[in-house]
C-alpha atoms as a PDB file:
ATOM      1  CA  UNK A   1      56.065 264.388 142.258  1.00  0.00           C
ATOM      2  CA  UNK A   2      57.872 266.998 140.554  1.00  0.00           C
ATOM      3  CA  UNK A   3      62.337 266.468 140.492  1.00  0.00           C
ATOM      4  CA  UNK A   4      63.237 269.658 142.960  1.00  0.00           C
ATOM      5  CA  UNK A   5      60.300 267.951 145.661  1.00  0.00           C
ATOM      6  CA  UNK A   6      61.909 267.127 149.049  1.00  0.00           C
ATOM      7  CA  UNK A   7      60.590 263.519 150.863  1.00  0.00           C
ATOM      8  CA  UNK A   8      59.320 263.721 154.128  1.00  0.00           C
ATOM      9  CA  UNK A   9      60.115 260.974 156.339  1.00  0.00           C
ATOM     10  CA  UNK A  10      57.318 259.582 158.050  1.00  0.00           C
ATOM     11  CA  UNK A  11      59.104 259.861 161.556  1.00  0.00           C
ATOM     12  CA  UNK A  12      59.603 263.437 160.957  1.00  0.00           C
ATOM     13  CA  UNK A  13      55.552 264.242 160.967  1.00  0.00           C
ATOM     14  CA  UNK A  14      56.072 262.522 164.527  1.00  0.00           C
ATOM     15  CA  UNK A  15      58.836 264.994 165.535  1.00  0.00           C
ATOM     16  CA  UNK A  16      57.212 267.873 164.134  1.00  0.00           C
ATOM     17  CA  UNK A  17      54.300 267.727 166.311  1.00  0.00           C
ATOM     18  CA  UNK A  18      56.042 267.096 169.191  1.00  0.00           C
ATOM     19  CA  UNK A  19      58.351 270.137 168.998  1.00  0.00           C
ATOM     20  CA  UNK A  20      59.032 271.619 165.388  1.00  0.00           C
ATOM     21  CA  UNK A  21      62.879 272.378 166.712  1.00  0.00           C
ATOM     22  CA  UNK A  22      63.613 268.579 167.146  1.00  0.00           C
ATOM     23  CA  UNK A  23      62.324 268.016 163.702  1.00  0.00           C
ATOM     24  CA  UNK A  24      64.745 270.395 162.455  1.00  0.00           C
ATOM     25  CA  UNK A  25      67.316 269.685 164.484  1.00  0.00           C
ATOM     26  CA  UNK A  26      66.999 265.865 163.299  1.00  0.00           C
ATOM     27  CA  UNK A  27      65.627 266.556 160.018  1.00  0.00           C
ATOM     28  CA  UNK A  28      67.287 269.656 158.179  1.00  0.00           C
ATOM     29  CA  UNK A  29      71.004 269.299 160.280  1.00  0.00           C
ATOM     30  CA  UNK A  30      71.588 266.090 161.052  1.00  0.00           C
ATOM     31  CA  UNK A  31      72.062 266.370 164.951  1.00  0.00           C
ATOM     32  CA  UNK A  32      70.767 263.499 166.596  1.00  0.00           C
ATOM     33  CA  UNK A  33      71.979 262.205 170.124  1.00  0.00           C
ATOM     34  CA  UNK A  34      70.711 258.922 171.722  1.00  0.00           C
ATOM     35  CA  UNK A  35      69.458 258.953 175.341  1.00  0.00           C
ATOM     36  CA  UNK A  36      68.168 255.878 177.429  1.00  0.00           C
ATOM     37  CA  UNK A  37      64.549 255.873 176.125  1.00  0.00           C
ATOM     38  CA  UNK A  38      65.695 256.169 172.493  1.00  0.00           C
ATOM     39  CA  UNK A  39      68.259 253.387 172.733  1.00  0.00           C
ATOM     40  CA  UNK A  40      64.816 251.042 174.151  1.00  0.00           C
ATOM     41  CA  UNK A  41      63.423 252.424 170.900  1.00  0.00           C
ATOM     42  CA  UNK A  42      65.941 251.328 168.311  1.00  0.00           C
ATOM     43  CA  UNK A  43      65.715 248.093 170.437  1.00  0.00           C
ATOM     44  CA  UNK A  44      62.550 247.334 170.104  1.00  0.00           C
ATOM     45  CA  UNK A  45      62.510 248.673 166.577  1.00  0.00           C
ATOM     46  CA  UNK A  46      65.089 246.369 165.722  1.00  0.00           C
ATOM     47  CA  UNK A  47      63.209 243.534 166.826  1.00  0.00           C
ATOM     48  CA  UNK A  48      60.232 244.086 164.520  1.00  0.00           C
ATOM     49  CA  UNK A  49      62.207 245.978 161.690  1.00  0.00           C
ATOM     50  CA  UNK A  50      63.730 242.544 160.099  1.00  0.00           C
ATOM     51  CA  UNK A  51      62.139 242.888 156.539  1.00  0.00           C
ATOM     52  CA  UNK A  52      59.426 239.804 155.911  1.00  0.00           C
ATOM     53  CA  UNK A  53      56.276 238.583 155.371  1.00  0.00           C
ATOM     54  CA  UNK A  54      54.577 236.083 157.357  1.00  0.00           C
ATOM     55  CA  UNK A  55      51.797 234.094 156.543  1.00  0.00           C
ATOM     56  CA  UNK A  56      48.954 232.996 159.487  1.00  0.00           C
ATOM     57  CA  UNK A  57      45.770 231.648 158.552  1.00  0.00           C
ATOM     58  CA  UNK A  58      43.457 234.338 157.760  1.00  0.00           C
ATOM     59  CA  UNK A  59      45.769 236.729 157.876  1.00  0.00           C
ATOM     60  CA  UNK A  60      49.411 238.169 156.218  1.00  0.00           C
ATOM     61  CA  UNK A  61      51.649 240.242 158.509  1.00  0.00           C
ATOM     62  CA  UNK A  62      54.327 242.218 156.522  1.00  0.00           C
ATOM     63  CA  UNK A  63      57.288 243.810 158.132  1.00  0.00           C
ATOM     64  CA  UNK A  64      59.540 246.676 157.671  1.00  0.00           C
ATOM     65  CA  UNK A  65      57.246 247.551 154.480  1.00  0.00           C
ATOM     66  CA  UNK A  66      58.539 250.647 152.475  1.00  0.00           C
ATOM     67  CA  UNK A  67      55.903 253.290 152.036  1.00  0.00           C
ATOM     68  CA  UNK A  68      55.165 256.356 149.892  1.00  0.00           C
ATOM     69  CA  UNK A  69      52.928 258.829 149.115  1.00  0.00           C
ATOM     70  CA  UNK A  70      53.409 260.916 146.109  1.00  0.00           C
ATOM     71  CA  UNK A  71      50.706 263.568 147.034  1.00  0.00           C
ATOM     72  CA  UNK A  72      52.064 264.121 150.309  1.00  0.00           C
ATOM     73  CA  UNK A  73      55.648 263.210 149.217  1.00  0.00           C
ATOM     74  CA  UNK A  74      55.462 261.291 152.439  1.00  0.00           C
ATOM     75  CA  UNK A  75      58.018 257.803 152.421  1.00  0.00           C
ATOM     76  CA  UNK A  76      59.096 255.735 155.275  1.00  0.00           C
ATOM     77  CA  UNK A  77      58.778 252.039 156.483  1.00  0.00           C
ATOM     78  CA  UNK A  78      55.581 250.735 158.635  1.00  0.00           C
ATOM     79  CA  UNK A  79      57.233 248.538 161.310  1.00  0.00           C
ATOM     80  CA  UNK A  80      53.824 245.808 160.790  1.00  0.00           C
ATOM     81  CA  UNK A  81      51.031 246.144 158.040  1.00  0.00           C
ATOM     82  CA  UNK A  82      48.687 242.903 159.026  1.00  0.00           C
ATOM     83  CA  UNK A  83      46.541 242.326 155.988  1.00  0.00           C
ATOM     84  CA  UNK A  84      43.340 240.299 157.398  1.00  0.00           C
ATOM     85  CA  UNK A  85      41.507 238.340 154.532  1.00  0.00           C
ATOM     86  CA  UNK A  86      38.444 240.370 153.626  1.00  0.00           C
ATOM     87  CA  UNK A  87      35.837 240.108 151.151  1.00  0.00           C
ATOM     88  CA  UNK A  88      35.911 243.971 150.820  1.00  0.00           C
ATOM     89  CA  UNK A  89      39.451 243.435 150.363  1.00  0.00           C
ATOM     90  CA  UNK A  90      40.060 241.268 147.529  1.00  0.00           C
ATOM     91  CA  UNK A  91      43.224 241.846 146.347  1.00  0.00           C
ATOM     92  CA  UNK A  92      45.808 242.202 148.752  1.00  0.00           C
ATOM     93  CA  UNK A  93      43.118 241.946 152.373  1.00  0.00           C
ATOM     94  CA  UNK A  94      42.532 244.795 154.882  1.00  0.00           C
ATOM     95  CA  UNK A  95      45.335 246.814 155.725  1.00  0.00           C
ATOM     96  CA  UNK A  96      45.712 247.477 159.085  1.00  0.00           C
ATOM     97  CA  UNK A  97      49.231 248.916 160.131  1.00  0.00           C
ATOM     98  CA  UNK A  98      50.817 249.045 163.266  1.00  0.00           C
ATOM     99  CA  UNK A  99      53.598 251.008 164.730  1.00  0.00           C
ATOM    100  CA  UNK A 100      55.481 249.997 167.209  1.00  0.00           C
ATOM    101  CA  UNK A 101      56.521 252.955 170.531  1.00  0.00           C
ATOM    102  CA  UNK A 102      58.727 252.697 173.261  1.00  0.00           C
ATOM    103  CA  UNK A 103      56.870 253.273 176.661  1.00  0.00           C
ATOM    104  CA  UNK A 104      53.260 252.452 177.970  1.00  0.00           C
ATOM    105  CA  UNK A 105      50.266 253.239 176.620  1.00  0.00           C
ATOM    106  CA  UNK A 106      49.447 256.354 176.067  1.00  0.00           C
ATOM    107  CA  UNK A 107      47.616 259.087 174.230  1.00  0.00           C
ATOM    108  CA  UNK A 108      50.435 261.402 172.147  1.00  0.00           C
ATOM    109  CA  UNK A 109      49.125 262.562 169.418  1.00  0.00           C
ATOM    110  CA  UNK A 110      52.176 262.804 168.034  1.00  0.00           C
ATOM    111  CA  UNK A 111      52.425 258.883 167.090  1.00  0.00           C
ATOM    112  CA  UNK A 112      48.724 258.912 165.875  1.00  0.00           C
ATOM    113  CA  UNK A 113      50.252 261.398 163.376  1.00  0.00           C
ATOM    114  CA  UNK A 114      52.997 258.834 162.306  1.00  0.00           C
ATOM    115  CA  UNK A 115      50.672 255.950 162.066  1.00  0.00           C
ATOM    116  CA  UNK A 116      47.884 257.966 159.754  1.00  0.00           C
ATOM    117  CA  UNK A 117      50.457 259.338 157.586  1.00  0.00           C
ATOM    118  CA  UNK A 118      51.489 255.415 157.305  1.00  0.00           C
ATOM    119  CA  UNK A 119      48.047 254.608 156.347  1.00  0.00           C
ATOM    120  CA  UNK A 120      47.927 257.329 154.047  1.00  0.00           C
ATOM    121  CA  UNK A 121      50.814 255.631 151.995  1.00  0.00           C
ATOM    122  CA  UNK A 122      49.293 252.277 152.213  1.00  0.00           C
ATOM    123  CA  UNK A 123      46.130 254.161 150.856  1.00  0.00           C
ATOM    124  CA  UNK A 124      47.276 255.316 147.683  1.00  0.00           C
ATOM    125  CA  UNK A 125      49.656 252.496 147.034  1.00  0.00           C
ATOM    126  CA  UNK A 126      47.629 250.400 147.399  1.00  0.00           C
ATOM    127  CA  UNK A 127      43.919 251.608 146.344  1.00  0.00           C
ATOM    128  CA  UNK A 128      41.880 250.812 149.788  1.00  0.00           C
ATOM    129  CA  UNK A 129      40.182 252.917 152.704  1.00  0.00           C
ATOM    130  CA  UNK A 130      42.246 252.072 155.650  1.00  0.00           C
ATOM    131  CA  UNK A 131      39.584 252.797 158.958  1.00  0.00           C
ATOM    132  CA  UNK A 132      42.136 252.268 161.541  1.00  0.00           C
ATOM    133  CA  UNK A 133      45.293 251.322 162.573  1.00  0.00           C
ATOM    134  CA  UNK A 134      47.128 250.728 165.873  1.00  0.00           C
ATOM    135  CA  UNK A 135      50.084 251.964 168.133  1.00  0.00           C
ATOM    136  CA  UNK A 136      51.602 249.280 170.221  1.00  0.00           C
ATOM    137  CA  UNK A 137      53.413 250.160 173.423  1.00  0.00           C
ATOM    138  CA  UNK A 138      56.416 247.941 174.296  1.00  0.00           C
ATOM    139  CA  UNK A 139      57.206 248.346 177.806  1.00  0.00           C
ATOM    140  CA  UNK A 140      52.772 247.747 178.671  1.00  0.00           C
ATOM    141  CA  UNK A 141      53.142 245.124 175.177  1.00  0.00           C
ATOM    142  CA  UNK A 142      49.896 246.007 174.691  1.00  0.00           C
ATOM    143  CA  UNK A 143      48.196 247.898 171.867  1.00  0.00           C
ATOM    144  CA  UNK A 144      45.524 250.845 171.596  1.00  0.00           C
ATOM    145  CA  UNK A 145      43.404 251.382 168.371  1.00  0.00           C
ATOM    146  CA  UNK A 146      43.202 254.513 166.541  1.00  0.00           C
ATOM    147  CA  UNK A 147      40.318 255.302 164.061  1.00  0.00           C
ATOM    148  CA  UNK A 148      41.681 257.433 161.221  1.00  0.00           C
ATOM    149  CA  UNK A 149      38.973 260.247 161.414  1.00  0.00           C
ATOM    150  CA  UNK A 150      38.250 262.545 159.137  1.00  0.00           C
ATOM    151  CA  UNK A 151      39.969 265.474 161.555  1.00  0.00           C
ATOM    152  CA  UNK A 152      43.080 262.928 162.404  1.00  0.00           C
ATOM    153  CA  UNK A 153      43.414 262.583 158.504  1.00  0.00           C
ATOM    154  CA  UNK A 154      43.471 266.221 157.810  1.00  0.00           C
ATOM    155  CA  UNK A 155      45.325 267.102 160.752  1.00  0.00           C
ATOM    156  CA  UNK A 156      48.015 264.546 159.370  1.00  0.00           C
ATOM    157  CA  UNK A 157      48.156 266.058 155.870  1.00  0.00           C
ATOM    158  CA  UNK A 158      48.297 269.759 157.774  1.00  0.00           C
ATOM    159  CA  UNK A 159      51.441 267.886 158.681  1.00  0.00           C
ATOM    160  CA  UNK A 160      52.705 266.766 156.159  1.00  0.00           C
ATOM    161  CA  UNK A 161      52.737 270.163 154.490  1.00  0.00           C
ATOM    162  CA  UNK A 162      54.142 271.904 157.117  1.00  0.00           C
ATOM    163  CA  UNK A 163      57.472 269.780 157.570  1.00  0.00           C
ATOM    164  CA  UNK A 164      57.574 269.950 153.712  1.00  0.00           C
ATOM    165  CA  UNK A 165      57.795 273.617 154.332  1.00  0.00           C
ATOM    166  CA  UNK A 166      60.326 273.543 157.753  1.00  0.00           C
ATOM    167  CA  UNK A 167      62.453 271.555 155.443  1.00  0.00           C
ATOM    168  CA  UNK A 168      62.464 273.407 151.834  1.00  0.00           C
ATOM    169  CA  UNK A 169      63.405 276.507 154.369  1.00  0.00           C
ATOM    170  CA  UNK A 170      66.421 274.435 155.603  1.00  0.00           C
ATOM    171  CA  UNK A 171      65.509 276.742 158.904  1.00  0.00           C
ATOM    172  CA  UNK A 172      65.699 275.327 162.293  1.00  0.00           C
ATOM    173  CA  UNK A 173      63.384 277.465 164.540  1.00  0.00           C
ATOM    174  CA  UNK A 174      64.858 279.014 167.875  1.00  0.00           C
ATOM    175  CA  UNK A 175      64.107 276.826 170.892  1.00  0.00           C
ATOM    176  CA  UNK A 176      61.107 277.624 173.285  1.00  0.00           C
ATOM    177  CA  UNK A 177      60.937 277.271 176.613  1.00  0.00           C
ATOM    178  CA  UNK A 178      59.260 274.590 178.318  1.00  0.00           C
ATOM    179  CA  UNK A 179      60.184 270.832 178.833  1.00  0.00           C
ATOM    180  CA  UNK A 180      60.382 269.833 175.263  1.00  0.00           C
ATOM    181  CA  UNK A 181      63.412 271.911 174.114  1.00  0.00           C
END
């Protein structure tokens, strides 16, 4: 990563795809104003955020894990990386990370951003594939799988390189009408 490189927080490929505005807003000045379904996010965050590693048998769950990606120049935390014992996985075991949302289950595409970009990290730090990953939903407390496709992957690192760019322009775009801004 070259010196004059700006990091992109993981989060931020999150609010960029949700409305490029709020990532700017958030991102390049600093504004940032907590509502009721934010503060149930930093809750629930703050529940699984405590730094750690736990050991089960057959498995390894790490958690507030600092992550980066040089080629992206993606860093951030993963809220849970489990690492199941593998034999494909020798070293460390299979990655498999898990982010953590405030709501029910749903389908944004938005967090399935996040979560690749997390694997992404774990990926090159690492030296593994990383198939999937999951989203878990605290008000349902249940969980829905995502397979890191090829067209999730590359959607993610579309991402990545477009926040790189909102931010190196130090721009925030003018709002647009609808329920997002």
């Amino acid at each position: 990563m070259e010196d004059d490189e700006i990091l992109i927080p993981l989060s931020a490929l999150e609010h960029w795809h949700y409305c490029p505005r709020q990532c700017a807003l958030i991102h390049v000045e600093g504004v940032w104003a907590e509502s009721a379904h934010t503060v149930e996010g930093r809750q629930l965050h703050e529940r699984v955020d405590l730094p750690g590693m736990e050991q089960r048998p057959g498995l390894k769950l790490a958690r507030a894990l600092s992550l980066r990606c040089d080629r992206l120049n993606l860093v951030g935390k993963a809220d849970l990386v489990a690492f199941y014992e593998d034999p494909a996985y020798p070293k460390c075991g299979r990655p498999f990370p898990v982010e953590y949302k405030r709501g029910g289950l749903n389908r944004h595409r938005s967090a399935e951003l996040q979560l690749c970009a997390q694997a992404l990290c774990l990926e090159e730090m690492l030296g593994v594939s990383i198939p999937a990953g999951a989203l878990y939903f605290g008000t349902s407390r249940r969980r829905r799988e995502v397979a890191f496709t090829r067209a999730l992957r590359a959607e993610t690192e579309s991402a990545a390189l477009a926040v790189g760019e909102l931010l190196r322009q130090n721009h925030t775009p003018l709002a647009q009408p609808g329920p997002k801004c």
